[in-house]
C-alpha atoms as a PDB file:
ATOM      1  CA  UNK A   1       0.000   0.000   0.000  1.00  0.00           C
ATOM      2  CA  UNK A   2       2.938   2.451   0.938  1.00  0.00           C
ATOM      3  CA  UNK A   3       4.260   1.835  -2.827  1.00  0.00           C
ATOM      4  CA  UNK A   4       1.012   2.820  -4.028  1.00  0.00           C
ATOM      5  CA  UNK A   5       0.185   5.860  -2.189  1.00  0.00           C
ATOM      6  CA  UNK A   6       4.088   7.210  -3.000  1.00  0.00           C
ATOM      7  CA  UNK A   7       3.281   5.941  -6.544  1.00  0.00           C
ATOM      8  CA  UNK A   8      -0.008   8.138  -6.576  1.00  0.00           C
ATOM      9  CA  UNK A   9       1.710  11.076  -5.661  1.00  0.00           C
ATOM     10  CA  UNK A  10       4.399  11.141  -7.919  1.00  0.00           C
ATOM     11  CA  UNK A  11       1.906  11.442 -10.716  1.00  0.00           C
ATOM     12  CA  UNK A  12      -0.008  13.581  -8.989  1.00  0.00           C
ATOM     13  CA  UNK A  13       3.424  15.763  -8.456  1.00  0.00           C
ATOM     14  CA  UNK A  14       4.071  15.619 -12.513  1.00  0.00           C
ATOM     15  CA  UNK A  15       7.700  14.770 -12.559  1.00  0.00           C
ATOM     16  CA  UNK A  16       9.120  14.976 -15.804  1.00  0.00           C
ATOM     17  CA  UNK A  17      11.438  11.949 -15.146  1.00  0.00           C
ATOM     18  CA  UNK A  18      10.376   8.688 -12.523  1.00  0.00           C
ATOM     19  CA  UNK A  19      12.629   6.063 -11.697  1.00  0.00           C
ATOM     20  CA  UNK A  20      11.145   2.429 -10.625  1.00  0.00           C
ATOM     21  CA  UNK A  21      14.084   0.415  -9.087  1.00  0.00           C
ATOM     22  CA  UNK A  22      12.267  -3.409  -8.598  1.00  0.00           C
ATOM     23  CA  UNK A  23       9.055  -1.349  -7.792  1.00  0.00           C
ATOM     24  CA  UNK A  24       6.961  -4.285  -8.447  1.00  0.00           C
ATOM     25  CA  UNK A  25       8.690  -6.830  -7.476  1.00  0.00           C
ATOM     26  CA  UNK A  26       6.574  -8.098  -4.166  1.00  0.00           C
ATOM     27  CA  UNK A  27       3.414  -6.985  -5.710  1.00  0.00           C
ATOM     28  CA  UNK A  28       0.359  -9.112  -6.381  1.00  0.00           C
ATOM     29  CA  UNK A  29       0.357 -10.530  -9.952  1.00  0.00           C
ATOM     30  CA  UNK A  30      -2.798  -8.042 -10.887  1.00  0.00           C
ATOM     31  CA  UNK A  31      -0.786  -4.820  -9.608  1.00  0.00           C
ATOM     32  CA  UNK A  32       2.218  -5.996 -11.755  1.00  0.00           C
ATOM     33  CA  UNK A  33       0.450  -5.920 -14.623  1.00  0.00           C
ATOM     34  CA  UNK A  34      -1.743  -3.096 -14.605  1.00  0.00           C
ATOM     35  CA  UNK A  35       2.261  -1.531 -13.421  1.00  0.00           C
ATOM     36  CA  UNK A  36       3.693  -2.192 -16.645  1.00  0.00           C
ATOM     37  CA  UNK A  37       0.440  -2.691 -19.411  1.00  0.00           C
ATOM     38  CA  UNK A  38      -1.239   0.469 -18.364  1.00  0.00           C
ATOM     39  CA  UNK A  39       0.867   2.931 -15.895  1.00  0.00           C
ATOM     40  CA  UNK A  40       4.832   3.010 -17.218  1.00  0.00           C
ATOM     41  CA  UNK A  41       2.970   3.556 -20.999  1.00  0.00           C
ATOM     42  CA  UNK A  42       0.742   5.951 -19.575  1.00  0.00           C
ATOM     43  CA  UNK A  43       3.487   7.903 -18.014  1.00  0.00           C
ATOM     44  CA  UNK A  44       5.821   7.471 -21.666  1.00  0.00           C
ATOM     45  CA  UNK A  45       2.654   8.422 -23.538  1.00  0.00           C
ATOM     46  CA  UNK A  46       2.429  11.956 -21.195  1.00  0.00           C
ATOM     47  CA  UNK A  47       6.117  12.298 -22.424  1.00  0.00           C
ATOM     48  CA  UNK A  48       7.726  11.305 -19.282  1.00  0.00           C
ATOM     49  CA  UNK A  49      11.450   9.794 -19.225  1.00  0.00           C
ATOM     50  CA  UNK A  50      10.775   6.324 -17.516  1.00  0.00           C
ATOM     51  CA  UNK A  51      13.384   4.330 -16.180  1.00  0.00           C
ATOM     52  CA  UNK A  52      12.452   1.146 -14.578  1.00  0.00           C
ATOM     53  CA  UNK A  53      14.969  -1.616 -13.115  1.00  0.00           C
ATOM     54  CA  UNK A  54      13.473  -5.126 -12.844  1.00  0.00           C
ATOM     55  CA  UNK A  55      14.812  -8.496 -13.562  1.00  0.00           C
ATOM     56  CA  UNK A  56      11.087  -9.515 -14.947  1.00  0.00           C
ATOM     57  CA  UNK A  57      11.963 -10.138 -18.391  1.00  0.00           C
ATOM     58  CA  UNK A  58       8.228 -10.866 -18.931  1.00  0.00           C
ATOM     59  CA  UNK A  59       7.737  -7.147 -19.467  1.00  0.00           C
ATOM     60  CA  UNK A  60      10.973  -6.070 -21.406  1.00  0.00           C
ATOM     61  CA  UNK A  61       9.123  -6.081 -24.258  1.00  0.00           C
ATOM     62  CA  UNK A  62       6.996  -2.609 -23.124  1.00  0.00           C
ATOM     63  CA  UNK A  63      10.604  -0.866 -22.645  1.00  0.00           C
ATOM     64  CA  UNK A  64      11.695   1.582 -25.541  1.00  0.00           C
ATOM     65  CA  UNK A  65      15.449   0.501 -24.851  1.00  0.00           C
ATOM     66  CA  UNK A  66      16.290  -2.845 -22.580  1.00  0.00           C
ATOM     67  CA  UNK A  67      19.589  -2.751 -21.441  1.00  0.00           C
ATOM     68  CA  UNK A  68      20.903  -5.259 -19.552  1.00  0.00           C
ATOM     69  CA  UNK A  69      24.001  -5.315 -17.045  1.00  0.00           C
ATOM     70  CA  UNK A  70      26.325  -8.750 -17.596  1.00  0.00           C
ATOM     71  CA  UNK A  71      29.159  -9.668 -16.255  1.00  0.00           C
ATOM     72  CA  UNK A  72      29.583  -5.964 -15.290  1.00  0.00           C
ATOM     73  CA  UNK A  73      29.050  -4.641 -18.632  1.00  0.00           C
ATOM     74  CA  UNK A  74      26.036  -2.503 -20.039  1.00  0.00           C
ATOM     75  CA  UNK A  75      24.768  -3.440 -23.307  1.00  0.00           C
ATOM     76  CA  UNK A  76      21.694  -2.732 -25.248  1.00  0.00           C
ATOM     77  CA  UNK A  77      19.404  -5.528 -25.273  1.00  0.00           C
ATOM     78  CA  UNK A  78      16.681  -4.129 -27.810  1.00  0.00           C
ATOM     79  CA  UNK A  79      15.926  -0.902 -29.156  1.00  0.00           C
ATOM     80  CA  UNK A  80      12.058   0.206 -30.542  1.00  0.00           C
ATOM     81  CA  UNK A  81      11.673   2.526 -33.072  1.00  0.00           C
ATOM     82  CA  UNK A  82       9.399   5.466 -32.488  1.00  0.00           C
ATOM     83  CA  UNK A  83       6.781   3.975 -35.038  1.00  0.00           C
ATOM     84  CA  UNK A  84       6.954   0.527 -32.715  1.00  0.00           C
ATOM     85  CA  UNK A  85       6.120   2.665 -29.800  1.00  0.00           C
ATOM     86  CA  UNK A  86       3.781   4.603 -31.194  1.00  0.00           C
ATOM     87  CA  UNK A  87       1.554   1.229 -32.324  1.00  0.00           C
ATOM     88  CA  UNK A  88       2.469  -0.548 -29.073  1.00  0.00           C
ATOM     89  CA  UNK A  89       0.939   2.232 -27.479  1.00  0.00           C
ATOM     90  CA  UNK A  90      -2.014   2.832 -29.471  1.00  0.00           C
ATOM     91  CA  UNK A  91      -2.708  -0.767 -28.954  1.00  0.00           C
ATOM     92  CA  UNK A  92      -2.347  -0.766 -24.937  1.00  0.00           C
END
């Protein structure tokens, strides 16, 4: 609930940049997803700079850029194009 309610406000609070470091990690299978289907693209569609850390690879696929830390080493995963995003988006 504390995630939540500190979630709620930073919307409220318009950031231009948010930062989700395992933020739904210990949530409830229905959270996580409405987390990543319908908030992070909500926030990205409002033209907000979205980083999120997770080790969920079920939702890499709703990242514009996955990049993944190996070994000690940053590499870039995947990349969208802005026409992906733009369908993935319209689609969500």
């Amino acid at each position: 609930m504390r995630r939540s309610t500190a979630q709620s406000k930073g919307t409220i609070e318009d950031r231009p940049i948010y930062v989700f470091d395992e933020w739904a990690a210990d949530q409830d299978p229905e959270y996580k997803e409405v987390f990543y289907t319908k908030l992070l693209p909500d926030l990205r569609n409002r033209g907000k700079a979205v980083v999120v850390i997770t080790h969920d690879d079920r939702y890499f696929h709703i990242g514009d850029r996955v990049v993944k830390l190996e070994d000690g080493r940053m590499t870039v995963a995947s990349r969208r194009t802005a026409k992906a995003n733009l369908t993935t988006s319209a689609a969500s």
